[in-house]
Protein backbone atom coordinates (compact mmCIF):
# COMPACT_ATOMS: atom_id res chain seq x y z
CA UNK A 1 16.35 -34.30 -72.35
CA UNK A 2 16.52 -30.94 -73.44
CA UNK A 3 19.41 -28.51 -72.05
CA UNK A 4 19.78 -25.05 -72.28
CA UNK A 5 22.40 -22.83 -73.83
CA UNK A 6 25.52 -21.14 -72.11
CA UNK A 7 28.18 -22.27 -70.45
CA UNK A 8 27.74 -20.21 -66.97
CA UNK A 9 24.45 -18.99 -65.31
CA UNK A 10 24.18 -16.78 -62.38
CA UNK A 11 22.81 -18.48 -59.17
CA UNK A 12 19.49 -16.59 -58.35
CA UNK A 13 19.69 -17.05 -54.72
CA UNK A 14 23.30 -16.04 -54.59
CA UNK A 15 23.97 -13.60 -57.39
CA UNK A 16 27.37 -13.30 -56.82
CA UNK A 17 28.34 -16.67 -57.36
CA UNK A 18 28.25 -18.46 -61.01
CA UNK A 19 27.61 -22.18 -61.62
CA UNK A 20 28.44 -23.75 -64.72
CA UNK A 21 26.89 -26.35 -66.92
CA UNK A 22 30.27 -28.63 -65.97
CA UNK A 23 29.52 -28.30 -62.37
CA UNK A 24 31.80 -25.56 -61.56
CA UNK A 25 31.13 -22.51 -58.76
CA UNK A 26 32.43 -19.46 -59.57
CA UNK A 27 32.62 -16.69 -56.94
CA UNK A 28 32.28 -13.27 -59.29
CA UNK A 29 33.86 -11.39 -56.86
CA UNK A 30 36.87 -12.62 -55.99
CA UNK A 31 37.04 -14.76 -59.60
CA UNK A 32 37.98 -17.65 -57.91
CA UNK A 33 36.21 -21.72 -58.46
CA UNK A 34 34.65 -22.50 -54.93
CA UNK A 35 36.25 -25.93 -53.45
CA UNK A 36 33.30 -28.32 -53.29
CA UNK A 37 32.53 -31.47 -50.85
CA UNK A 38 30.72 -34.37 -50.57
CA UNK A 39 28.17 -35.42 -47.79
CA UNK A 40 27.97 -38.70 -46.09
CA UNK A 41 25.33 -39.68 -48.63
CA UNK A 42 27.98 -38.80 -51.50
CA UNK A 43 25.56 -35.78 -52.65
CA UNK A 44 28.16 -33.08 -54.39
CA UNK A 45 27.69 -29.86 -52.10
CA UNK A 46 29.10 -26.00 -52.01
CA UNK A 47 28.92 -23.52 -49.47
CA UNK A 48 27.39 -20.21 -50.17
CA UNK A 49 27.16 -16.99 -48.71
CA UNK A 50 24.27 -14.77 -49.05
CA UNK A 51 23.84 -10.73 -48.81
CA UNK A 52 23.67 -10.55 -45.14
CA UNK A 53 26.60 -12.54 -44.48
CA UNK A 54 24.96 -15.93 -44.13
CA UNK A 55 26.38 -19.26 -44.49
CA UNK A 56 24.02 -21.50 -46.75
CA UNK A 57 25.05 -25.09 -48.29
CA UNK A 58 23.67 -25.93 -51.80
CA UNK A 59 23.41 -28.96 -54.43
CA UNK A 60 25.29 -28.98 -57.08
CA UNK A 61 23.55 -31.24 -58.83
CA UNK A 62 20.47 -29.46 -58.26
CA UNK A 63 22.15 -25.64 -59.10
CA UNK A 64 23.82 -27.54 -62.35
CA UNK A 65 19.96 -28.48 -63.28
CA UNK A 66 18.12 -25.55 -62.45
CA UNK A 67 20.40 -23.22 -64.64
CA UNK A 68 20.58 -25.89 -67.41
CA UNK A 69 18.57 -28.48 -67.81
CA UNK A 70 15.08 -28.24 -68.90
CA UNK A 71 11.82 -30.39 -67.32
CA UNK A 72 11.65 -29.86 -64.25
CA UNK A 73 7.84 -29.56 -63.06
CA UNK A 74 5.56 -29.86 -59.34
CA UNK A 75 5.85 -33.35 -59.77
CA UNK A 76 9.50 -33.90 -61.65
CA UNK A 77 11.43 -31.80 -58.88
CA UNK A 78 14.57 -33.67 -58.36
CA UNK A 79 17.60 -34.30 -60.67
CA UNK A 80 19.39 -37.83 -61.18
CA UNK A 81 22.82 -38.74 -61.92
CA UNK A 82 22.36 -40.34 -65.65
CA UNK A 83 25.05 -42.54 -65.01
CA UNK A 84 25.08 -42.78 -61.36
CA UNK A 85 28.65 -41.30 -60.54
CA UNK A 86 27.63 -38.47 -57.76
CA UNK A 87 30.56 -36.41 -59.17
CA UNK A 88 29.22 -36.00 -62.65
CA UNK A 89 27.44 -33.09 -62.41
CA UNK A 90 27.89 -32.09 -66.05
CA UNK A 91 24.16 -31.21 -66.82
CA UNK A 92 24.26 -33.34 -69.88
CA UNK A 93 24.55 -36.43 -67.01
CA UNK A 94 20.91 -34.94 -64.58
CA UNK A 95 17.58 -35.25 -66.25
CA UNK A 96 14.52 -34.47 -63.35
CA UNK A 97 12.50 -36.96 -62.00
CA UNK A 98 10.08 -37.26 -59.49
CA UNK A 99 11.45 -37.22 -55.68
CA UNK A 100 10.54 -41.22 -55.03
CA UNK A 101 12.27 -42.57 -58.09
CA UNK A 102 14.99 -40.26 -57.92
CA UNK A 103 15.53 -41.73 -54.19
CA UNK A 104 15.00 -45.70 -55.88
CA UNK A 105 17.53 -44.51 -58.93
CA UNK A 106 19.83 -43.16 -56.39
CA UNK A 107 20.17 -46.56 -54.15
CA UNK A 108 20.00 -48.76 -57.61
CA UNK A 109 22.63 -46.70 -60.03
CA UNK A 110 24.95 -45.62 -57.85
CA UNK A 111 25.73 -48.85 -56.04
CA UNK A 112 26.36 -49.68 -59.89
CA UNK A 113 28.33 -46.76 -60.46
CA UNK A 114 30.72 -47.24 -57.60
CA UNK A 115 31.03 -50.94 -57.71
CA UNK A 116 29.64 -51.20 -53.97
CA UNK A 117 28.77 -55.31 -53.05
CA UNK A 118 24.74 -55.44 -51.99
CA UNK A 119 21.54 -55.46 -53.31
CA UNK A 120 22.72 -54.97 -57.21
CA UNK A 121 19.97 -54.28 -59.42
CA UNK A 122 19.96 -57.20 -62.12
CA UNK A 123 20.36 -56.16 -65.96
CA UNK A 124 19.78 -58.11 -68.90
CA UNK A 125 22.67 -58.25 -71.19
CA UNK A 126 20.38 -58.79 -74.52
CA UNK A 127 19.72 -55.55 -76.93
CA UNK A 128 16.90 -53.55 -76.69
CA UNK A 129 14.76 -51.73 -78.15
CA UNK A 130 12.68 -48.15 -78.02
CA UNK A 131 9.50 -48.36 -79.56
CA UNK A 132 8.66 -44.53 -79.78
CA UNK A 133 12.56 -43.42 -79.90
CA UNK A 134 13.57 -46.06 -82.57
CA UNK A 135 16.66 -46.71 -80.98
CA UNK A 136 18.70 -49.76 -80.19
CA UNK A 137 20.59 -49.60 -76.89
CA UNK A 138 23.15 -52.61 -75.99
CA UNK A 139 20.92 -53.90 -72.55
CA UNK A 140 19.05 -52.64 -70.53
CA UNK A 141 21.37 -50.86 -68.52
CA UNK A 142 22.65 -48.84 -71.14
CA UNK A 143 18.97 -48.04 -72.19
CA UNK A 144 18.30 -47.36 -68.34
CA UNK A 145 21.24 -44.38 -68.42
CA UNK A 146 20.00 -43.12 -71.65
CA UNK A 147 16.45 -42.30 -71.07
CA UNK A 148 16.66 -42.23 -67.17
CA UNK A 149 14.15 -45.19 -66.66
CA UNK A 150 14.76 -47.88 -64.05
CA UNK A 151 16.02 -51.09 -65.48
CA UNK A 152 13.04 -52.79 -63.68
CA UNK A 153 10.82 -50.52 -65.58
CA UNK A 154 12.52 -51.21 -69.00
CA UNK A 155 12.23 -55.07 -67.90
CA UNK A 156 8.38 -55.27 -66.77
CA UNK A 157 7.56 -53.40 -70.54
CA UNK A 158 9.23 -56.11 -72.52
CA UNK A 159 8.34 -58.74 -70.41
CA UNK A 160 4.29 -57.28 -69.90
CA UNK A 161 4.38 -55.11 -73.10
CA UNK A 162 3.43 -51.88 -70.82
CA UNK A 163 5.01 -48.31 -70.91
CA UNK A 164 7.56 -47.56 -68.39
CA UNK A 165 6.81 -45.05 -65.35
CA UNK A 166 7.41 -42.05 -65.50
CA UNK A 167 8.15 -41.47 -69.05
CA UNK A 168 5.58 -44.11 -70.69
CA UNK A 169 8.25 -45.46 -73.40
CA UNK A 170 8.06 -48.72 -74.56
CA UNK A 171 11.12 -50.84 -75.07
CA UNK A 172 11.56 -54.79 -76.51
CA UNK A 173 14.54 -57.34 -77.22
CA UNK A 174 15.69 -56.61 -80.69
CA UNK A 175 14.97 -60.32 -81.34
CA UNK A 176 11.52 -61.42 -79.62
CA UNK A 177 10.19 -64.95 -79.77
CA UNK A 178 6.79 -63.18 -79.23
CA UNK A 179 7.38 -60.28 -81.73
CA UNK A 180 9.79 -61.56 -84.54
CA UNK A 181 13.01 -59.44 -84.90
CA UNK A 182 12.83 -56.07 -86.04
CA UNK A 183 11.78 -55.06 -88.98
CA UNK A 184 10.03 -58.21 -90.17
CA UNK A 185 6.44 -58.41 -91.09
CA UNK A 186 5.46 -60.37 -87.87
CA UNK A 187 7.33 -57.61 -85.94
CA UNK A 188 4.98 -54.84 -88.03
CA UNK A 189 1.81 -56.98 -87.17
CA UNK A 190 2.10 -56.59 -83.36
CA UNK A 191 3.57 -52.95 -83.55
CA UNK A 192 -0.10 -51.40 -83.39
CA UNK A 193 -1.31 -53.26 -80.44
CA UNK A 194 0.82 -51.72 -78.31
CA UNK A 195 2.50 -47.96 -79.22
């Protein structure tokens, strides 16, 4: 994830008002942090007012990203919560995905996040790791938040030895039966077949 520099950016749209790479909404004119709400869904929203006097409700989530975070494309149009708490808007927590998994990482992560009873997504508690990245995340949760890849996805790549959608990474257990642990020679030996 790459983020931009600055602390504040104007809003385009509504060049009077400020939002900041914390999640903050500044009105320029009257220097004063707009108070901001949640919808039924839990989505972070402020109201804005435009030239001609009209009433207009924004993202914040979606302002934060737009002004700061970097990736967004046609098809990767809609910021995620990294760590599913709908009030951390901090741009260093979105990272744009497409609209359909941002929906999926929505239901999954933030029923997480808040510590809501239902259909959990299931995590396994064993370390992983990033092929490409070279990194070593705790389980597959924590790589999940980190790279902003379902856990599913991280799952069905160590289990199938397939890149993850949408990012094509590749993950495995830090200890494999199939692989050897990492860094040994049978570990090197399989390495090729499949980054």
């Amino acid at each position: 994830m790459t983020l931009r520099n600055g602390d504040w950016a104007i809003i385009p749209e509504f060049p009077r008002y400020m939002i900041s790479c914390e999640g903050e909404v500044l009105n320029q004119d009257s220097e004063r942090l707009l108070k901001l709400s949640q919808n039924p869904q839990g989505i972070v929203k402020v109201g804005l007012v435009d030239d001609h006097h009209k009433q207009h409700t924004r993202s914040v989530k979606v302002l934060v990203a737009e002004a700061f975070v970097d990736g967004k494309t046609h098809q990767f149009d809609t910021p995620i919560n990294l760590d599913g708490n709908q009030l951390n808007n901090r741009a260093v927590n979105l990272m744009w995905r497409p609209r359909a998994f941002a929906l999926r990482w929505g239901r999954n992560h933030t029923r997480v996040s808040m510590g809501e009873e239902g259909n959990k997504a299931h995590y396994i508690f064993k370390p992983v790791y990033c092929m490409q990245e070279q990194t070593t995340h705790e389980h597959t949760y924590a790589a999940s938040v980190f790279y902003g890849v379902e856990a599913s996805e991280i799952f069905k790549s160590i289990h199938e030895l397939c890149r993850t959608w949408p990012d094509g990474l590749m993950f495995r257990y830090v200890d494999d039966d199939r692989l050897g642990k990492i860094g040994t020679n049978n570990e090197y030996r399989h390495r090729h077949e499949w980054i």
